[in-house]
N, C-alpha and C. Protein backbone atom coordinates (compact mmCIF):
# COMPACT_ATOMS: atom_id res chain seq x y z
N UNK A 1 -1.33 -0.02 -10.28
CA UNK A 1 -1.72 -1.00 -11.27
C UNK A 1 -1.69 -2.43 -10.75
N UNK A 2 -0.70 -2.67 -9.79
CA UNK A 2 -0.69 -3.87 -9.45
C UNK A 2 -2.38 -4.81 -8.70
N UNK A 3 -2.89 -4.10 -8.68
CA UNK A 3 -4.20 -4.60 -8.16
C UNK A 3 -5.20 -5.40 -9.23
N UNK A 4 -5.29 -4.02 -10.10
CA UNK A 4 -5.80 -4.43 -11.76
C UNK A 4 -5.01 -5.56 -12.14
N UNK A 5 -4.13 -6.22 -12.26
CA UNK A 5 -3.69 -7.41 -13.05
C UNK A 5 -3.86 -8.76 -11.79
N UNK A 6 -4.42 -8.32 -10.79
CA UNK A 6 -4.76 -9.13 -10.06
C UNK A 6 -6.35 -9.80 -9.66
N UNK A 7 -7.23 -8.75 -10.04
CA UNK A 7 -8.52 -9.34 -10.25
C UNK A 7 -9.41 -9.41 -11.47
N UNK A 8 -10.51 -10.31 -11.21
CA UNK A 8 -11.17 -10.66 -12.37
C UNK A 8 -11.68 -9.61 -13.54
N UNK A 9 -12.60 -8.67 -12.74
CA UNK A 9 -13.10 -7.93 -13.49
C UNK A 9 -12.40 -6.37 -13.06
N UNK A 10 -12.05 -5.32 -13.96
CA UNK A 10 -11.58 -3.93 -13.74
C UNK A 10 -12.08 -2.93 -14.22
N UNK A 11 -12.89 -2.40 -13.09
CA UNK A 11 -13.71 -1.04 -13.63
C UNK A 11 -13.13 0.19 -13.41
N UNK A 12 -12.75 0.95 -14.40
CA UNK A 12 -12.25 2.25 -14.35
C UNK A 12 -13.18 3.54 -14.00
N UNK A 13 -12.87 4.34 -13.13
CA UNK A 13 -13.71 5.31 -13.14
C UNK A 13 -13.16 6.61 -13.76
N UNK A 14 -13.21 7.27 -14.58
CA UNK A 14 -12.69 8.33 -15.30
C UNK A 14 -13.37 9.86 -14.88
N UNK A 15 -12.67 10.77 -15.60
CA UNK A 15 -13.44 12.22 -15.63
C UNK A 15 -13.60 12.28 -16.77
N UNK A 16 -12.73 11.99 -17.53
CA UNK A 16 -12.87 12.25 -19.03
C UNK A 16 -12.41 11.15 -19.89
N UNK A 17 -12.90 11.45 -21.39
CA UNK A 17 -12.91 10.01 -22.22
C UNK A 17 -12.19 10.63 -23.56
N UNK A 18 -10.91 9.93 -23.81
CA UNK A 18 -10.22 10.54 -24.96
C UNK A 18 -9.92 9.22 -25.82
N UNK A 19 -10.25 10.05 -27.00
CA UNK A 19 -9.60 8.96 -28.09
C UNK A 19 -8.52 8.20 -28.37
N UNK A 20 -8.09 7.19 -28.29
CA UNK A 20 -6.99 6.95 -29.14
C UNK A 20 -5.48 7.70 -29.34
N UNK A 21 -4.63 7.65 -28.53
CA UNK A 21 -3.70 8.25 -28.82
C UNK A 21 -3.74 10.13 -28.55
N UNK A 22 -4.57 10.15 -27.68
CA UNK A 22 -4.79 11.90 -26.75
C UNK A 22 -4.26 11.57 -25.98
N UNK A 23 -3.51 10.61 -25.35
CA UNK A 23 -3.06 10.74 -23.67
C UNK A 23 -1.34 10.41 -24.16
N UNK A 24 -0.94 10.98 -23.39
CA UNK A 24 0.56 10.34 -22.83
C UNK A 24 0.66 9.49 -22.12
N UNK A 25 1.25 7.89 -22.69
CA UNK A 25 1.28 6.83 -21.97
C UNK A 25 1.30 6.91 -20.93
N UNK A 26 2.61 7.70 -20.26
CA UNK A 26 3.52 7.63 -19.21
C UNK A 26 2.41 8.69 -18.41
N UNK A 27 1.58 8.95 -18.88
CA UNK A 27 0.78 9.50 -17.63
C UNK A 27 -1.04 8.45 -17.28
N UNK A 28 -0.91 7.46 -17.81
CA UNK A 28 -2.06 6.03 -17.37
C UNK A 28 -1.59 5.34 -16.33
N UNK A 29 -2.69 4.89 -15.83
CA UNK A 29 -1.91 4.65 -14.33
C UNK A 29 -2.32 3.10 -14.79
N UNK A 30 -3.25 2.48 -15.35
CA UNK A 30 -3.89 1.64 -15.43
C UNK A 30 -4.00 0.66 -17.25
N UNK A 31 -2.93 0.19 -17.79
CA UNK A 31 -3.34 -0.06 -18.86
C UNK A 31 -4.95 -0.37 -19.58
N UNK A 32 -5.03 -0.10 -20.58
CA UNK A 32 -6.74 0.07 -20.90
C UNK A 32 -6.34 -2.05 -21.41
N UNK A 33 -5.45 -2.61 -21.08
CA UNK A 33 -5.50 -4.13 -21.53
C UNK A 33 -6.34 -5.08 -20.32
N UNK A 34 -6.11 -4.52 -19.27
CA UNK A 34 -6.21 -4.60 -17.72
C UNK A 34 -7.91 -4.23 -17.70
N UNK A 35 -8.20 -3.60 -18.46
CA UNK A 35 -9.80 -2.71 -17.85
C UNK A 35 -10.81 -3.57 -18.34
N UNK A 36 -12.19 -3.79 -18.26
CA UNK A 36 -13.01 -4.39 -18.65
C UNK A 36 -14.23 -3.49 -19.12
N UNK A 37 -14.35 -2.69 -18.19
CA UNK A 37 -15.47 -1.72 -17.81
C UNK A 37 -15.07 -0.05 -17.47
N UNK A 38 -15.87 0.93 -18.58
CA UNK A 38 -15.44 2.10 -18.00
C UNK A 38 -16.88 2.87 -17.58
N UNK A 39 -16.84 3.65 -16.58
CA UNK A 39 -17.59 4.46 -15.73
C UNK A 39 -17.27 5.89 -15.87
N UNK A 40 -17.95 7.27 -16.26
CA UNK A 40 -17.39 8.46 -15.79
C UNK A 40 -17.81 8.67 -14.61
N UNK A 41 -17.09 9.30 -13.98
CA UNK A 41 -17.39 10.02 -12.57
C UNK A 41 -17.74 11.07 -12.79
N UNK A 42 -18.86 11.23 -11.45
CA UNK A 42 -19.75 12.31 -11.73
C UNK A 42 -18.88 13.33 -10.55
N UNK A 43 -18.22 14.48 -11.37
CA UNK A 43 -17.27 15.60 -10.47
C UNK A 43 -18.02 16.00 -9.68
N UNK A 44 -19.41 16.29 -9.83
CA UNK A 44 -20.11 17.48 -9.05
C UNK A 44 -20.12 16.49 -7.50
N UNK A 45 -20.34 15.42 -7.57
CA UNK A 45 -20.42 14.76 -6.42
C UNK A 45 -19.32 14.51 -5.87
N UNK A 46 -18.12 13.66 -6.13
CA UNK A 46 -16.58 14.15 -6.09
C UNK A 46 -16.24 15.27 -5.22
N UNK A 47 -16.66 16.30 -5.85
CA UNK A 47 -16.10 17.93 -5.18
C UNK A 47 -16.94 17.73 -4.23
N UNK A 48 -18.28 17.47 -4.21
CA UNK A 48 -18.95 17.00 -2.91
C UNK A 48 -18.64 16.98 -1.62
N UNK A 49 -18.37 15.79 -2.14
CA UNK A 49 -17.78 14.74 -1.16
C UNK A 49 -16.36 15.21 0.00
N UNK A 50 -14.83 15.62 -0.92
CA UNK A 50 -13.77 16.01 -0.90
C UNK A 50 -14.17 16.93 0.11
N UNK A 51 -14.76 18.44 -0.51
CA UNK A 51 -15.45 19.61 0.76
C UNK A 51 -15.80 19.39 1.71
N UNK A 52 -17.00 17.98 1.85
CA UNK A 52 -17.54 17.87 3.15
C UNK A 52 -16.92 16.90 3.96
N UNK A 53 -15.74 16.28 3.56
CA UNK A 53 -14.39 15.55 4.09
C UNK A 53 -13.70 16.34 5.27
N UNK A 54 -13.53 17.38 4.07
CA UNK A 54 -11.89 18.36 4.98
C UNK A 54 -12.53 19.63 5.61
N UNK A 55 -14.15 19.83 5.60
CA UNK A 55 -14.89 20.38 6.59
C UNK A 55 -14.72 20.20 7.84
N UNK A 56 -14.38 18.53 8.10
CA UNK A 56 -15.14 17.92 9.51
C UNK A 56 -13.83 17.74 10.12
């Protein structure tokens, strides 16, 4: 987190998007006060990526 309270703008990249009180604090890495901008990540590319990492 310490990064996020250090620059201007904070874009989150997520997998998933929950309402209001679905998460357990103590498991956010990133307060949503801190964020500006949210993004989902696209997994299929992710898993991609990761595979053709620990291929090489």
């Amino acid at each position: 987190m310490p990064a996020a309270t250090c620059a201007d703008y904070v874009i989150a990249e997520v997998e998933n998007l929950y309402c209001l009180g679905e998460l357990d604090p103590n498991h956010v890495h990133t307060p949503g006060i801190f964020v500006d901008a949210v993004v989902r990540a696209n997994i299929d590319y992710c898993v991609m990526r990761e595979e053709a990492i620990n291929n090489v």
